[in-house]
Protein backbone atom coordinates (compact mmCIF):
# COMPACT_ATOMS: atom_id res chain seq x y z
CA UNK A 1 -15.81 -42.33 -6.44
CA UNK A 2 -17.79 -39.24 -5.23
CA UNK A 3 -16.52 -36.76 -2.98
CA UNK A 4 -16.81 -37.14 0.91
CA UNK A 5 -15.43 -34.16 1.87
CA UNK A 6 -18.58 -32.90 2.51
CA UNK A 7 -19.12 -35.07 5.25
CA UNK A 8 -16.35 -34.33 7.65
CA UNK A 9 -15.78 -30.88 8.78
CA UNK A 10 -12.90 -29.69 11.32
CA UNK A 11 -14.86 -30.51 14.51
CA UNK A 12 -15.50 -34.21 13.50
CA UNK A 13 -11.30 -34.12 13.41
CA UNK A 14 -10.65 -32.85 16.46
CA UNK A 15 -12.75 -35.17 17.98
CA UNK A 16 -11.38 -38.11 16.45
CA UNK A 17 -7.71 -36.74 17.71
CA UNK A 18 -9.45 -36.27 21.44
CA UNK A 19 -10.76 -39.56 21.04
CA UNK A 20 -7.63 -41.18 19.79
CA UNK A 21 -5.34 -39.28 22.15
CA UNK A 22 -7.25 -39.74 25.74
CA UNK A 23 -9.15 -43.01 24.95
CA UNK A 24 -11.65 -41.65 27.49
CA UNK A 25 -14.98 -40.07 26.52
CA UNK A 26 -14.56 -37.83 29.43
CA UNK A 27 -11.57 -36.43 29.45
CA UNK A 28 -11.76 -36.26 25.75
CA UNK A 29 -14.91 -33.89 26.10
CA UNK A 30 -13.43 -32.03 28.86
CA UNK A 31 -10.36 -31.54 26.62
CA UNK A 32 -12.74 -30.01 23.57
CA UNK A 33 -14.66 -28.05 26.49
CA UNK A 34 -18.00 -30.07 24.98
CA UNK A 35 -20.36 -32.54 26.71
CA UNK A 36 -20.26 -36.02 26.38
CA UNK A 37 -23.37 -36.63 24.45
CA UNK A 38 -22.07 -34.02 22.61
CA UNK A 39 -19.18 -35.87 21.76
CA UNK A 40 -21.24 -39.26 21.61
CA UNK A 41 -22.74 -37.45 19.13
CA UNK A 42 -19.79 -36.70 16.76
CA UNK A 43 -18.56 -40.17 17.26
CA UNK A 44 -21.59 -41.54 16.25
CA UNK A 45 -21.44 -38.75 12.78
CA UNK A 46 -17.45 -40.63 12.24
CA UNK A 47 -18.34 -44.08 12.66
CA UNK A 48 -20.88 -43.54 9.47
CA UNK A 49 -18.30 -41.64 7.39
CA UNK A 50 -15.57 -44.43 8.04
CA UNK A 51 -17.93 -47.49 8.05
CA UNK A 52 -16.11 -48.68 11.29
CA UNK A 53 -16.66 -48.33 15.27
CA UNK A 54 -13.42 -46.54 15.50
CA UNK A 55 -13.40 -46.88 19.49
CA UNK A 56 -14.80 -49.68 21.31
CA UNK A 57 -15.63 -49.23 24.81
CA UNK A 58 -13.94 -51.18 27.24
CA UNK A 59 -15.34 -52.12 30.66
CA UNK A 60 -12.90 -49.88 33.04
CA UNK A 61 -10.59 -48.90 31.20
CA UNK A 62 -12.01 -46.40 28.70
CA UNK A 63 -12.21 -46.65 24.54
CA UNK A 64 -9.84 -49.19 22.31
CA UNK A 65 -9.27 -47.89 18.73
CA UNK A 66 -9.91 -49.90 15.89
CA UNK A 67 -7.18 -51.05 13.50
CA UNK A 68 -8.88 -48.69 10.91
CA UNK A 69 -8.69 -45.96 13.78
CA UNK A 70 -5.13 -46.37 14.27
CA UNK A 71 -4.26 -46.26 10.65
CA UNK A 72 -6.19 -43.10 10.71
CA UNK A 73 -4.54 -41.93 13.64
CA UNK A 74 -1.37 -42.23 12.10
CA UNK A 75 -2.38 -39.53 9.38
CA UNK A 76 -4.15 -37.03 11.09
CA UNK A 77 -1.82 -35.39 12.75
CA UNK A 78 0.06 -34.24 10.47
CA UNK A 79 -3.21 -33.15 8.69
CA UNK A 80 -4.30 -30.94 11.40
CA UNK A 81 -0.87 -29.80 11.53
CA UNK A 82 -1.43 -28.32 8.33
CA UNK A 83 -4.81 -26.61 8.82
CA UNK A 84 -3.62 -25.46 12.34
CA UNK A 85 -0.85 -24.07 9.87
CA UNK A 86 -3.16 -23.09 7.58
CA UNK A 87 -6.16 -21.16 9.55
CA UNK A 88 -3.29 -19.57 11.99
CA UNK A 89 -2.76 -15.82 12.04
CA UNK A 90 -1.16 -13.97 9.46
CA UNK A 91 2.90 -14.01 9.19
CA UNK A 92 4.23 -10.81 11.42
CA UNK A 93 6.22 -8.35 9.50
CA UNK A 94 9.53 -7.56 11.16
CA UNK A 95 10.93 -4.67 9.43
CA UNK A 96 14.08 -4.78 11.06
CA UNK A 97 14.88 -7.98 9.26
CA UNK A 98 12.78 -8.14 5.82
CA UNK A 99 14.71 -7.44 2.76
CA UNK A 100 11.54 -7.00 1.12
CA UNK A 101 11.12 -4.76 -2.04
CA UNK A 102 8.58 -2.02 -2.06
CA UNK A 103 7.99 -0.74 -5.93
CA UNK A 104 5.74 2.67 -6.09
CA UNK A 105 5.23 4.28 -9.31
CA UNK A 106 5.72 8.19 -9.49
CA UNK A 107 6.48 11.21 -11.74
CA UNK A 108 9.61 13.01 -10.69
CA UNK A 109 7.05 15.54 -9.05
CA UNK A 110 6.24 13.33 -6.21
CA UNK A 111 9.06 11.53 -6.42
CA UNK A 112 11.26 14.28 -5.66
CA UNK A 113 8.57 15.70 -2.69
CA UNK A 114 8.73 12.38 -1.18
CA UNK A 115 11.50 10.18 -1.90
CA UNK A 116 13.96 12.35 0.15
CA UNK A 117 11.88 11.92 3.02
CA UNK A 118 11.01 8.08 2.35
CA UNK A 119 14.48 6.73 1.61
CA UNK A 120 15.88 8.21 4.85
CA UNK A 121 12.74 7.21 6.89
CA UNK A 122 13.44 3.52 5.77
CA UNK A 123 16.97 3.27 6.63
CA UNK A 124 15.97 4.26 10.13
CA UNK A 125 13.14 1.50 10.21
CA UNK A 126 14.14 -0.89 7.77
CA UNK A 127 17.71 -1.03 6.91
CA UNK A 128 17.18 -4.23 4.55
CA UNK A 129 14.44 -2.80 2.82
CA UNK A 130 14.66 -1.59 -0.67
CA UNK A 131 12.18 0.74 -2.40
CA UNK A 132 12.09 1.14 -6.26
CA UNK A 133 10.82 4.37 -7.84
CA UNK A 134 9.52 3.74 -11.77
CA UNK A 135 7.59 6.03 -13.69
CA UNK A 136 3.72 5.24 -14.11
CA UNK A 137 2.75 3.45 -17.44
CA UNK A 138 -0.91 4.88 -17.61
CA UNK A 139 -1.78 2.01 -20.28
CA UNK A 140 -0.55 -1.01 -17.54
CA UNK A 141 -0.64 0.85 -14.50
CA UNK A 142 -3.76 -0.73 -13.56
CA UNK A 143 -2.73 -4.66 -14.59
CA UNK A 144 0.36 -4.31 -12.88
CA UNK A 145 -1.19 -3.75 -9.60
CA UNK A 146 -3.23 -6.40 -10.52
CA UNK A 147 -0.26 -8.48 -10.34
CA UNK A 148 1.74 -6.99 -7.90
CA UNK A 149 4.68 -5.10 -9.78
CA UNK A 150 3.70 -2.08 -8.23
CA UNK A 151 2.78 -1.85 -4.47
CA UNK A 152 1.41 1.89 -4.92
CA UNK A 153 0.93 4.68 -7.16
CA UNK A 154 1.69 8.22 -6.04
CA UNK A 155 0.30 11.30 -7.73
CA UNK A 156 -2.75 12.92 -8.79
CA UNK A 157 -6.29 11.23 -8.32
CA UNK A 158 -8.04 9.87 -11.57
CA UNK A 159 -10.99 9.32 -11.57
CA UNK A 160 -10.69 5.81 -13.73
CA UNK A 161 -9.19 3.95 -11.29
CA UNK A 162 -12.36 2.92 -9.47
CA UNK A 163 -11.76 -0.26 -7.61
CA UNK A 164 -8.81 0.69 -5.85
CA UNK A 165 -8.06 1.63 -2.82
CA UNK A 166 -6.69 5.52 -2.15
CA UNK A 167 -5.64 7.81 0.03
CA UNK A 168 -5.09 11.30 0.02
CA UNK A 169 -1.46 12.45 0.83
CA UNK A 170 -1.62 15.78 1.11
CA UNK A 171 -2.71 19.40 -0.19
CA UNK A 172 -0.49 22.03 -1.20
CA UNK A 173 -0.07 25.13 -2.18
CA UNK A 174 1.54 26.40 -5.56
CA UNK A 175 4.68 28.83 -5.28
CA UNK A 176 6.44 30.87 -7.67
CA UNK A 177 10.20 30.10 -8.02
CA UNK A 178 12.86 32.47 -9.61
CA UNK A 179 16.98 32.35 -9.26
CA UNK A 180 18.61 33.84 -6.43
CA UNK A 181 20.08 37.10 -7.98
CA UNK A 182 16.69 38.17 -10.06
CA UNK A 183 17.23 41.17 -12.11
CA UNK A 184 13.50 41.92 -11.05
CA UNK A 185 14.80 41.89 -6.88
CA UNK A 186 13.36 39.50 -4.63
CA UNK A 187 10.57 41.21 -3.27
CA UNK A 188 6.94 39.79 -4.08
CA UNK A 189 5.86 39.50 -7.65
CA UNK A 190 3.49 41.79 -9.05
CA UNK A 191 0.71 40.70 -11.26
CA UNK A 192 2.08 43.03 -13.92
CA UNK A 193 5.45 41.57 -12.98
CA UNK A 194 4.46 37.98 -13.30
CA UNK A 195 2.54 38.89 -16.72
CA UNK A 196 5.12 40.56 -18.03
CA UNK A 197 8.06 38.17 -17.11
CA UNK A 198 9.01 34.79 -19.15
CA UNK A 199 7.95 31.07 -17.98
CA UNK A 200 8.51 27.72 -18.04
CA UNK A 201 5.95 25.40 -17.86
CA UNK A 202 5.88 22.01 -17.06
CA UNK A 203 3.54 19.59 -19.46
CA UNK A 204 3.98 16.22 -18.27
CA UNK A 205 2.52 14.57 -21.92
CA UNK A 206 5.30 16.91 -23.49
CA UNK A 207 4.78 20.20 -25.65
CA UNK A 208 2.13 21.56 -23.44
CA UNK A 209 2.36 25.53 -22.92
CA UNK A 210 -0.96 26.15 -20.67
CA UNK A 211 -1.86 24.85 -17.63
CA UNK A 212 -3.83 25.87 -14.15
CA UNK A 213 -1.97 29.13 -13.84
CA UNK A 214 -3.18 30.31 -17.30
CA UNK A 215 -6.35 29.16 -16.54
CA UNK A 216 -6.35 31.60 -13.39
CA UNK A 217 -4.99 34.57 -15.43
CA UNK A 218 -7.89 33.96 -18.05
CA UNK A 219 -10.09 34.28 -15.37
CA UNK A 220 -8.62 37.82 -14.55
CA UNK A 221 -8.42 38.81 -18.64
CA UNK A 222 -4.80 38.46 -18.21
CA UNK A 223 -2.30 35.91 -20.05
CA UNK A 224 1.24 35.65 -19.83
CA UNK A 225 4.66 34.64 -22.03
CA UNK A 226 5.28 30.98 -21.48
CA UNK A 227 8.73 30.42 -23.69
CA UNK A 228 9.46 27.39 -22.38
CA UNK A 229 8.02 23.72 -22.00
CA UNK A 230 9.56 20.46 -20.22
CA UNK A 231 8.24 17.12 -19.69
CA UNK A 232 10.09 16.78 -16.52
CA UNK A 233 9.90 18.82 -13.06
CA UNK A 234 13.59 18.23 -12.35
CA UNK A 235 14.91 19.94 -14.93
CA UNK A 236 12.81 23.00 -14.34
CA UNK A 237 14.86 24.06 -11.00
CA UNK A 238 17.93 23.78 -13.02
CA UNK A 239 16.27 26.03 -15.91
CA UNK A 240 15.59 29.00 -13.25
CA UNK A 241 18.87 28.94 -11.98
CA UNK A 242 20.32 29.53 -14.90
CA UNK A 243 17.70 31.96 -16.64
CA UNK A 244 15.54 34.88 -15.52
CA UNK A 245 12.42 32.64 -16.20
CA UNK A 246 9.63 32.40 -13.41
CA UNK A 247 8.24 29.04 -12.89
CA UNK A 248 5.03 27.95 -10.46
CA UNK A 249 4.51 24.71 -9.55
CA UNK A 250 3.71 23.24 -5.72
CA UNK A 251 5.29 24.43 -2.82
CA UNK A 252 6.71 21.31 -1.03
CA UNK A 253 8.62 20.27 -4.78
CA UNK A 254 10.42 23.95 -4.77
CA UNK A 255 10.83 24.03 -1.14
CA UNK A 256 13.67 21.18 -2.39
CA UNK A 257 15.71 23.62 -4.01
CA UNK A 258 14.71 26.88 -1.49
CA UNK A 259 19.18 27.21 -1.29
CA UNK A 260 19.34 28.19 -4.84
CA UNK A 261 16.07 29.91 -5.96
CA UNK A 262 13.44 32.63 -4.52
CA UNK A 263 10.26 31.49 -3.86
CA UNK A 264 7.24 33.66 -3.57
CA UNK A 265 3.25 33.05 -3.41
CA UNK A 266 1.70 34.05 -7.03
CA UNK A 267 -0.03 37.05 -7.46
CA UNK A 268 -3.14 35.43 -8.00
CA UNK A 269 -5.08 32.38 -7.01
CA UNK A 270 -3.96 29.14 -8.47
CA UNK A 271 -6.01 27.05 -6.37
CA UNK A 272 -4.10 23.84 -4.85
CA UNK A 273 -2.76 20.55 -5.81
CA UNK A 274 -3.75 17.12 -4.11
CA UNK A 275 -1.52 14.30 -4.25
CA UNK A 276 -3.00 10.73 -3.80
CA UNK A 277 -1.68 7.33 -3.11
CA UNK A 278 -3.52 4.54 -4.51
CA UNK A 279 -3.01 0.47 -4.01
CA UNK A 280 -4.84 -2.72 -4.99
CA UNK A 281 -7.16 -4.37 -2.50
CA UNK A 282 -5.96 -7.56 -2.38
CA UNK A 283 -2.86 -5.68 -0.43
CA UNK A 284 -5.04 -3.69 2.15
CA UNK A 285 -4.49 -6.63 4.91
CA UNK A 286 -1.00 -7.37 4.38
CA UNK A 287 1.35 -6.91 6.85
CA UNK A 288 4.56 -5.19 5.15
CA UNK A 289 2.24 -3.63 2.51
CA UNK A 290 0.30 -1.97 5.74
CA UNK A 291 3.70 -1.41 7.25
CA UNK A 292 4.71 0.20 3.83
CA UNK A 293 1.66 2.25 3.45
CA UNK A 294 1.97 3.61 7.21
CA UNK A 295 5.39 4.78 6.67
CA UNK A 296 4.43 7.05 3.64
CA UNK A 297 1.41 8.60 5.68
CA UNK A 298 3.74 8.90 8.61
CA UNK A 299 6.56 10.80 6.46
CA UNK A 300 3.32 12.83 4.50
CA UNK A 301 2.48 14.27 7.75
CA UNK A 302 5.71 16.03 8.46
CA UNK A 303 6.25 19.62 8.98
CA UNK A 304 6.18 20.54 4.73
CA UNK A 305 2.69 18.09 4.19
């Protein structure tokens, strides 16, 4: 049996219902806001599709439905129902009430700037929501925003992931860190100083002992004595304050631990660091995902971004 859908469309429904409803051409057009050859018209379109009058005019008092029109008339609304249901706006986020779960992948770098601003932020807003931090599988990041295990990525742009959708967080400076208590003092660091003195470096892949700062010094036909290499930015903090290493990484991660280390700009230019959010289009019009992505530009924007 072929396919008729193609020869009905939403408009021959709703005049049908009119139809069915009033039993009047007239009112039934005035209800649709059409004219009534207009809505001749469309009759005229369902009696072909059903193979039946469907109404039958009655002298006085209006249209009678056919037996087949009542048995349609049984059905339909509850079809409309559903594509009323279907086509209607999108479903309102309340964040008061959602216990939705937001999952962004980060390094501890961004985690750490952010997540002490996010996790309060959300209580305020949301106090159902939860938020997951992972760390970012370069090999799957990609497919699982594809299938929605990860609502956003925080941290440096790549150039790879074309196709998604990014943003821009914010720009920052690097700083130089060393413990409160420096044999060196605390006033600003030299060149010769920072040359001279030991470092630790952090190399995200692991192992790594030169980075942007090197890069500067070469620059100036200077190098310096990196001793020390960790994979993660956390432990780095806890390293200074226990060593007379230097370390320089951006500003608004050391401003986290300002109580228990100096911090000073570097003696040379290091250039800047921009961290990026990225997320999958298929989430750019959803409500909580928008809501979501608002709040981390909102808390981005405060007085360290």
């Amino acid at each position: 049996m072929p396919d008729r859908l193609s020869d009905i469309d939403i408009g021959l429904l709703t005049a049908f219902e009119a139809l069915f409803e009033e039993c009047n051409v007239s009112r039934a057009a005035d209800r649709l806001g059409i004219t009534q050859p207009a809505l001749s018209g469309r009759l005229t379109r369902l009696r072909t599709v059903f193979g039946d009058q469907l109404f039958v005019p009655i002298a006085g008092r209006g249209m009678a439905p056919t037996p087949r029109a009542n048995e349609l008339g049984t059905t339909l609304p509850r079809l409309l129902g559903q594509l009323r249901e279907f086509i209607g706006p999108s479903p309102a986020f309340d964040p008061a009430e959602s216990d939705r779960e937001f999952v962004v992948a980060a390094y501890d770098n961004p985690a750490i700037m952010l997540g002490p601003d996010i996790v309060p932020a959300l209580k305020r807003a949301a106090p159902h929501v939860r938020v997951t931090f992972v760390l970012p599988d370069p090999e799957t990041i990609t497919q699982a925003l594809d299938h929605g295990d990860i609502d956003m990525v925080i941290g440096l742009p790549r150039s790879e992931d074309e196709g998604l959708i990014g943003r821009t967080l914010f720009t920052d400076d690097f700083v130089t860190a060393q413990r409160r208590g420096h044999p060196r003092g605390d006033h600003p660091v030299t060149l010769d100083e920072f040359c001279a003195a030991e470092h630790v470096l952090v190399s995200t892949s692991g192992g790594g002992y030169e980075g942007a700062v090197d890069r500067a010094l070469d620059k100036l036909g200077r190098t310096r004595h990196v001793s020390l290499s960790v994979q993660s930015y956390a432990l780095a903090p806890i390293i200074l304050d226990s060593s007379d290493h230097l370390c320089t990484l951006p500003g608004r991660f050391l401003r986290r631990f300002e109580t228990m280390l100096d911090l000073f700009a570097p003696p040379l230019d290091v250039g800047t660091v921009e961290l990026y959010a990225l997320w999958h289009p298929r989430m750019k019009d959803d409500p909580a995902h928008r809501w979501f992505r608002n709040l981390v530009f909102e808390v981005t924007r405060g007085p360290q971004a």
